[in-house]
PDB file of N, CA and C in Angstrom:
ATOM      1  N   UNK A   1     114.119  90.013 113.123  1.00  0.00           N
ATOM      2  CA  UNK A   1     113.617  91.227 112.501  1.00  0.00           C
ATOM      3  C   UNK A   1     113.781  92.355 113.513  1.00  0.00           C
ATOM      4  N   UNK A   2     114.438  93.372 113.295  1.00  0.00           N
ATOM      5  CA  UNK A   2     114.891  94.235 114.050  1.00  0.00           C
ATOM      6  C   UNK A   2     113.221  95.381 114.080  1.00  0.00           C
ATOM      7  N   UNK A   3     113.668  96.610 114.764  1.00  0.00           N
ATOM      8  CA  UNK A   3     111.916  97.372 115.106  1.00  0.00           C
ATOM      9  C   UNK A   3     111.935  97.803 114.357  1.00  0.00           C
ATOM     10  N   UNK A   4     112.718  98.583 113.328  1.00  0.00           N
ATOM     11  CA  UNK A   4     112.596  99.256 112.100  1.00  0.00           C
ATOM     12  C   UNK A   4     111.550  98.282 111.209  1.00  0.00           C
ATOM     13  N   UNK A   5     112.219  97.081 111.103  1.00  0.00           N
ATOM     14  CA  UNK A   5     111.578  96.329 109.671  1.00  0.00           C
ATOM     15  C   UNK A   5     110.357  95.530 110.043  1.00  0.00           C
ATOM     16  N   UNK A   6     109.782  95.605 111.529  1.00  0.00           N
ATOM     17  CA  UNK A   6     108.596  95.401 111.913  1.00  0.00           C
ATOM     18  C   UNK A   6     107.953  96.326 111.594  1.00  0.00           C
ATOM     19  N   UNK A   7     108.005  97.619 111.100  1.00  0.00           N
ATOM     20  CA  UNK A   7     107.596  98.955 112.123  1.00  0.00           C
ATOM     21  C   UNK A   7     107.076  98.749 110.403  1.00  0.00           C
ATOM     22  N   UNK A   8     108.071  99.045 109.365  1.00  0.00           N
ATOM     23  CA  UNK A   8     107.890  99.086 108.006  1.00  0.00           C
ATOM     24  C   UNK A   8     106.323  98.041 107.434  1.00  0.00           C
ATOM     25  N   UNK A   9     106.611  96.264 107.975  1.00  0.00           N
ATOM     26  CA  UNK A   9     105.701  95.628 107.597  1.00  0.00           C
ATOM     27  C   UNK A   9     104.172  96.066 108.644  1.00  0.00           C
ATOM     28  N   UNK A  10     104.449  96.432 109.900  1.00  0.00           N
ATOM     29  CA  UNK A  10     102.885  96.615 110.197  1.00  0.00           C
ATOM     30  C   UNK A  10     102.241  98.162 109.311  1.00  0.00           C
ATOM     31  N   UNK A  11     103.282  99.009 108.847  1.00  0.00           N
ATOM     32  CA  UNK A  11     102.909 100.159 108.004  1.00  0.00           C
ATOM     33  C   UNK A  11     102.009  99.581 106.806  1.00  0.00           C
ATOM     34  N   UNK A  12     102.798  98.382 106.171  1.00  0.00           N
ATOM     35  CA  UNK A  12     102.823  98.171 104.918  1.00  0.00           C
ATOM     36  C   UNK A  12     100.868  96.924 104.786  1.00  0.00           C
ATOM     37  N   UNK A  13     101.355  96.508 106.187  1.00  0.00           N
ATOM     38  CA  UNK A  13      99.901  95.939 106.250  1.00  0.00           C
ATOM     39  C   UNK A  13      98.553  96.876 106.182  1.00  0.00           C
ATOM     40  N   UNK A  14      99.122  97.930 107.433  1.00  0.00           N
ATOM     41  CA  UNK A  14      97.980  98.839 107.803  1.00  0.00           C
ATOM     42  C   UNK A  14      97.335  99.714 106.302  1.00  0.00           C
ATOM     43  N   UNK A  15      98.459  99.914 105.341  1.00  0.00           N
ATOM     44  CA  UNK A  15      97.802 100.603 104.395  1.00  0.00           C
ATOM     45  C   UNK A  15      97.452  99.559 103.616  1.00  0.00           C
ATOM     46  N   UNK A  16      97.653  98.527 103.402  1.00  0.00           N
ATOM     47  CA  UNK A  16      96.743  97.288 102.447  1.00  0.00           C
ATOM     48  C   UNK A  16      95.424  97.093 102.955  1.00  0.00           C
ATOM     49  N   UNK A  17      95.475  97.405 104.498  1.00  0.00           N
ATOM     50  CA  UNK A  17      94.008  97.125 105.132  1.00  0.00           C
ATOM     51  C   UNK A  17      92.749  98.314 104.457  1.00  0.00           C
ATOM     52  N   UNK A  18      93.644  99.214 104.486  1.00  0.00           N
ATOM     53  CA  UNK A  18      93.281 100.689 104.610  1.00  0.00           C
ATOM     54  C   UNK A  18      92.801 100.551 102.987  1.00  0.00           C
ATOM     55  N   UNK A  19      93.313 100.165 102.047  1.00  0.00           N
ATOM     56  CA  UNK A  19      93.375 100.562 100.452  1.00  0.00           C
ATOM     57  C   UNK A  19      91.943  99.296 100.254  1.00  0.00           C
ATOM     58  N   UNK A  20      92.212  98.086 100.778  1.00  0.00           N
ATOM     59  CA  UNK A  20      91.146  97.163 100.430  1.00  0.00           C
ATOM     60  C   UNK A  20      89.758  97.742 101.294  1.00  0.00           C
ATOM     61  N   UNK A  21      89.720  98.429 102.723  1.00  0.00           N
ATOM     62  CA  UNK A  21      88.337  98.612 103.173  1.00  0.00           C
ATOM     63  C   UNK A  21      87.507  99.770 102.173  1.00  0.00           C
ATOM     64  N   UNK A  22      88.527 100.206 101.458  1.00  0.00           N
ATOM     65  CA  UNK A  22      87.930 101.763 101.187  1.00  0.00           C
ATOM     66  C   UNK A  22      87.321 101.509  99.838  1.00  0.00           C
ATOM     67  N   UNK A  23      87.947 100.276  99.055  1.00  0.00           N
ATOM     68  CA  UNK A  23      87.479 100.195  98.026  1.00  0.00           C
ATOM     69  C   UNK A  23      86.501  99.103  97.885  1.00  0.00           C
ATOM     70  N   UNK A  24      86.557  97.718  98.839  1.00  0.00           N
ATOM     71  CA  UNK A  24      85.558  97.106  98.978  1.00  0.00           C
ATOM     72  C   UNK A  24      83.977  97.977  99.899  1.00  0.00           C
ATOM     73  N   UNK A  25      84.271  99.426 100.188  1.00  0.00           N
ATOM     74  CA  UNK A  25      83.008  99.899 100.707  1.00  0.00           C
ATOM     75  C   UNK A  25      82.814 100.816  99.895  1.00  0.00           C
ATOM     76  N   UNK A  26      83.379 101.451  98.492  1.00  0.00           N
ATOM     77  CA  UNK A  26      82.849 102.109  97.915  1.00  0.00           C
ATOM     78  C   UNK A  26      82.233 101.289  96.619  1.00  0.00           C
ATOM     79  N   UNK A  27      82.661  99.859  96.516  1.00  0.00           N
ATOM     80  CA  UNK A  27      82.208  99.041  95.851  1.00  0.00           C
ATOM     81  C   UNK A  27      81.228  98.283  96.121  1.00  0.00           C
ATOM     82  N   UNK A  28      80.451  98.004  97.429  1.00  0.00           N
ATOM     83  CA  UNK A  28      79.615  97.280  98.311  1.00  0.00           C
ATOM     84  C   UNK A  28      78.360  98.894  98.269  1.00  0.00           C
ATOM     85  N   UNK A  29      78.624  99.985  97.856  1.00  0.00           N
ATOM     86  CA  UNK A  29      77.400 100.917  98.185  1.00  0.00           C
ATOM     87  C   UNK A  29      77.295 101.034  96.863  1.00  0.00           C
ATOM     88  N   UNK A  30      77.877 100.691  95.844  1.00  0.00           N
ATOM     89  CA  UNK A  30      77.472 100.976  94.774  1.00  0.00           C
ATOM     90  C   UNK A  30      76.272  99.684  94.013  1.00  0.00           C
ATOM     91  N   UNK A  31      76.862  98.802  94.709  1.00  0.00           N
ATOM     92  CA  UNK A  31      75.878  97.538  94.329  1.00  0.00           C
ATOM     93  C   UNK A  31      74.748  97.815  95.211  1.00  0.00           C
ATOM     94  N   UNK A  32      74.421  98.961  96.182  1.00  0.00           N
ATOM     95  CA  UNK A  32      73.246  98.988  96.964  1.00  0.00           C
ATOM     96  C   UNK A  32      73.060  98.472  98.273  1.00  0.00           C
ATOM     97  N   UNK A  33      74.116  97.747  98.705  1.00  0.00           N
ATOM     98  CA  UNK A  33      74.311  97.290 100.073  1.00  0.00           C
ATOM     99  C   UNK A  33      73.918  97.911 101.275  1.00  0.00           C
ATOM    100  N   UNK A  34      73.274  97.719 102.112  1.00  0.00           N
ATOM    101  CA  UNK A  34      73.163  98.387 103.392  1.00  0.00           C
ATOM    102  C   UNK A  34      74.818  98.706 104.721  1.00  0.00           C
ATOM    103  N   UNK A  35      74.991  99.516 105.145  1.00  0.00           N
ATOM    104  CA  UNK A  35      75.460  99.530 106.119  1.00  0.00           C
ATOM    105  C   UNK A  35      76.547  98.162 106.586  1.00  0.00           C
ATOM    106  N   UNK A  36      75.309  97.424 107.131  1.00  0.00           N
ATOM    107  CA  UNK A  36      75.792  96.231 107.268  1.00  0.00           C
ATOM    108  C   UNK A  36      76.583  95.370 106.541  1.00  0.00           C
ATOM    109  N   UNK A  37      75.784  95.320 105.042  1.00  0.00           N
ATOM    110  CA  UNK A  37      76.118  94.620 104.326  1.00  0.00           C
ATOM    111  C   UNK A  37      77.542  95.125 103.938  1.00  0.00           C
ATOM    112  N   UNK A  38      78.126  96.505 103.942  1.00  0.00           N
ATOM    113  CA  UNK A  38      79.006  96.797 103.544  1.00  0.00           C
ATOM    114  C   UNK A  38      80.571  96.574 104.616  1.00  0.00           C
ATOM    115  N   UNK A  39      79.742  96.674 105.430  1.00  0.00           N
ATOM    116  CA  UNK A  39      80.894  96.061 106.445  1.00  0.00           C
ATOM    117  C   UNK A  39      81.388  94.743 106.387  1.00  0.00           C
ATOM    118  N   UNK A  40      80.282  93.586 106.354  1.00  0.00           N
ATOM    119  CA  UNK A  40      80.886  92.582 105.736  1.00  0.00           C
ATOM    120  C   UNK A  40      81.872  92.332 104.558  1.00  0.00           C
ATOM    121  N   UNK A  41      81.334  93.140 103.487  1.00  0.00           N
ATOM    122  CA  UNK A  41      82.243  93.245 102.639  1.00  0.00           C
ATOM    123  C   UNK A  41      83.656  93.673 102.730  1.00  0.00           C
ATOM    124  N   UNK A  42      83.829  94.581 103.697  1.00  0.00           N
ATOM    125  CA  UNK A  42      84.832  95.162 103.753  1.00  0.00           C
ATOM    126  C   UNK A  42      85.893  94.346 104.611  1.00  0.00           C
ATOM    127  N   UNK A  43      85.200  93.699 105.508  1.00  0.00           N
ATOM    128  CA  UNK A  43      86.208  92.585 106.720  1.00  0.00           C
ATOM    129  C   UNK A  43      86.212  91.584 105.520  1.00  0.00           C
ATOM    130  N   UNK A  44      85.678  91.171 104.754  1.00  0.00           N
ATOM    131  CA  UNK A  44      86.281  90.101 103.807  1.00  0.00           C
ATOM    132  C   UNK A  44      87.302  90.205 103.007  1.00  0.00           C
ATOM    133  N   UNK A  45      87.446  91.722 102.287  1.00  0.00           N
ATOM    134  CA  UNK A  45      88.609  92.426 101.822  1.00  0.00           C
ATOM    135  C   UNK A  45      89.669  92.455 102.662  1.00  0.00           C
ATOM    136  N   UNK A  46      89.638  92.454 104.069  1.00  0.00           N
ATOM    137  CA  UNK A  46      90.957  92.241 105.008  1.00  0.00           C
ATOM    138  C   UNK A  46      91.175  91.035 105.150  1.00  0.00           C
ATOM    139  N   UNK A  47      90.367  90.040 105.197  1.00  0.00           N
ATOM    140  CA  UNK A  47      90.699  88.884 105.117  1.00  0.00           C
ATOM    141  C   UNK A  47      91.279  87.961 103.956  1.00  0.00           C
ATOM    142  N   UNK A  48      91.659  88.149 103.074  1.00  0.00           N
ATOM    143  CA  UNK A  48      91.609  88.161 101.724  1.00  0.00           C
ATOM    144  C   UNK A  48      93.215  88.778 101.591  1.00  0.00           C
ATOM    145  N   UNK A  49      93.242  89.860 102.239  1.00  0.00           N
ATOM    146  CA  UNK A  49      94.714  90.234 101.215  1.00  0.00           C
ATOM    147  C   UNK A  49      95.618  89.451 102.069  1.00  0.00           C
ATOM    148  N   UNK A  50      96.501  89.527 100.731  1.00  0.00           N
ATOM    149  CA  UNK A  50      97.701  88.692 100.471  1.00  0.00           C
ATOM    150  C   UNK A  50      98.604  89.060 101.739  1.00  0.00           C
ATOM    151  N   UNK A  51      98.682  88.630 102.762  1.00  0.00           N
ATOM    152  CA  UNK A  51      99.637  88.973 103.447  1.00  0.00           C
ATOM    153  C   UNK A  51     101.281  88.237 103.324  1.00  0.00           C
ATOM    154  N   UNK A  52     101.852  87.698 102.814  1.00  0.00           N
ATOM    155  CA  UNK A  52     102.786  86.881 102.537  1.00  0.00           C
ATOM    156  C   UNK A  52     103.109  87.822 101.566  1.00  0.00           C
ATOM    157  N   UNK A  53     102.230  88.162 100.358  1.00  0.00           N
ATOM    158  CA  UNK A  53     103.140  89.035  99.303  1.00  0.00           C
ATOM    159  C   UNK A  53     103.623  90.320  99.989  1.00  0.00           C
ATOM    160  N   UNK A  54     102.905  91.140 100.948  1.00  0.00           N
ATOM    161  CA  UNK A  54     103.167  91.870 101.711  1.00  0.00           C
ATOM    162  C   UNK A  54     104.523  92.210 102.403  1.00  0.00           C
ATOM    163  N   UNK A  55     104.826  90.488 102.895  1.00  0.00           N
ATOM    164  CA  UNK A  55     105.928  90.740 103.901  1.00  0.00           C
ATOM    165  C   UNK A  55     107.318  90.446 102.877  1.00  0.00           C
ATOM    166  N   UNK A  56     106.676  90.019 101.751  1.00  0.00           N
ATOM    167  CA  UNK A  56     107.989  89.511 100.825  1.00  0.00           C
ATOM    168  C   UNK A  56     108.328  91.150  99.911  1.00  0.00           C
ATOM    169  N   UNK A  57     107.332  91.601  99.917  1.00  0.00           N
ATOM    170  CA  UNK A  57     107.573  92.702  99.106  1.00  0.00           C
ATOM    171  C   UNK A  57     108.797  93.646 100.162  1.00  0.00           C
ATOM    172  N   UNK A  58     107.961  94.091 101.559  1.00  0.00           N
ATOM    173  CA  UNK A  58     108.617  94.552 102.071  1.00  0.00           C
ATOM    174  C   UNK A  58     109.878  93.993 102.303  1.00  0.00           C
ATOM    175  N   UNK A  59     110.302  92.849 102.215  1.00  0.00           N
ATOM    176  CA  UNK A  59     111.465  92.183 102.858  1.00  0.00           C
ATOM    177  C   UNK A  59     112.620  92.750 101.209  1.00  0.00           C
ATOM    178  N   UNK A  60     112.025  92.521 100.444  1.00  0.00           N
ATOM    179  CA  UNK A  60     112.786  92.713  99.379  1.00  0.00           C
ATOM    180  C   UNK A  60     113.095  94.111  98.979  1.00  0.00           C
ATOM    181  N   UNK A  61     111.928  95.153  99.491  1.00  0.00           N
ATOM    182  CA  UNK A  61     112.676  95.967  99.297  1.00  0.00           C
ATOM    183  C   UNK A  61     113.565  97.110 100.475  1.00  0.00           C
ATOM    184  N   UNK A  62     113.432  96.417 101.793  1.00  0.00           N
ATOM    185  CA  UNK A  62     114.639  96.627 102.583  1.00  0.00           C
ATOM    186  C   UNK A  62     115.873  95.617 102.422  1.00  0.00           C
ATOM    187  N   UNK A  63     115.937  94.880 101.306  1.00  0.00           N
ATOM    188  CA  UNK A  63     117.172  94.375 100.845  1.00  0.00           C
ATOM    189  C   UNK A  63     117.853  95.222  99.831  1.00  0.00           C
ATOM    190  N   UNK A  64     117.303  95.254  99.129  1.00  0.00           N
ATOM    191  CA  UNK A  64     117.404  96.251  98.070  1.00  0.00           C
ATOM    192  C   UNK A  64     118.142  97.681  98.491  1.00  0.00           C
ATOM    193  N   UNK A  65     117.643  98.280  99.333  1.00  0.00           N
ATOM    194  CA  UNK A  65     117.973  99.366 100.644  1.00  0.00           C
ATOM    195  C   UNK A  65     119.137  99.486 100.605  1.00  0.00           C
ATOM    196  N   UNK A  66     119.337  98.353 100.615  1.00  0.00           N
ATOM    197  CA  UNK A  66     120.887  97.763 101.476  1.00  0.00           C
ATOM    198  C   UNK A  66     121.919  97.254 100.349  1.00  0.00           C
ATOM    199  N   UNK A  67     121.440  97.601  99.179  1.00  0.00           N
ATOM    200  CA  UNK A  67     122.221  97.345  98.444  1.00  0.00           C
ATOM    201  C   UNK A  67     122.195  95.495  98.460  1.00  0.00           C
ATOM    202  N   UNK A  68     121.801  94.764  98.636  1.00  0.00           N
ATOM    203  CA  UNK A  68     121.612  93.295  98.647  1.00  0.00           C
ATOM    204  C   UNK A  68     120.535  92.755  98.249  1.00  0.00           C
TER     205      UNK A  68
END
């Protein structure tokens, strides 16, 4: 994997991290959660996503890119 198509999948992670904390903590204060409690929630949402669909998505669509 060359630095480009690393560079692409840690992007592609960082905003899955980013899209699941924001919505497992606006979903964790709505049920009334404390602070705390919402943080848990939210490291479980990172733990949880799909990282494999992630790297396949990205892989496929720098094939695609490429005409392949």
């Amino acid at each position: 994997m060359d630095s480009n198509a690393a560079l692409e999948l840690a992007e592609a992670v960082r905003d899955a991290c980013r899209e699941a904390v924001a919505e497992a903590w606006e979903d964790a204060g709505v049920q009334g959660l404390c602070v705390e409690g919402r943080c848990e929630v939210a490291i479980g949402a990172i733990e949880r996503i799909a990282l494999k669909s992630i790297v396949e998505r990205v892989l496929a669509e720098r094939g695609a890119g490429r005409g392949g």
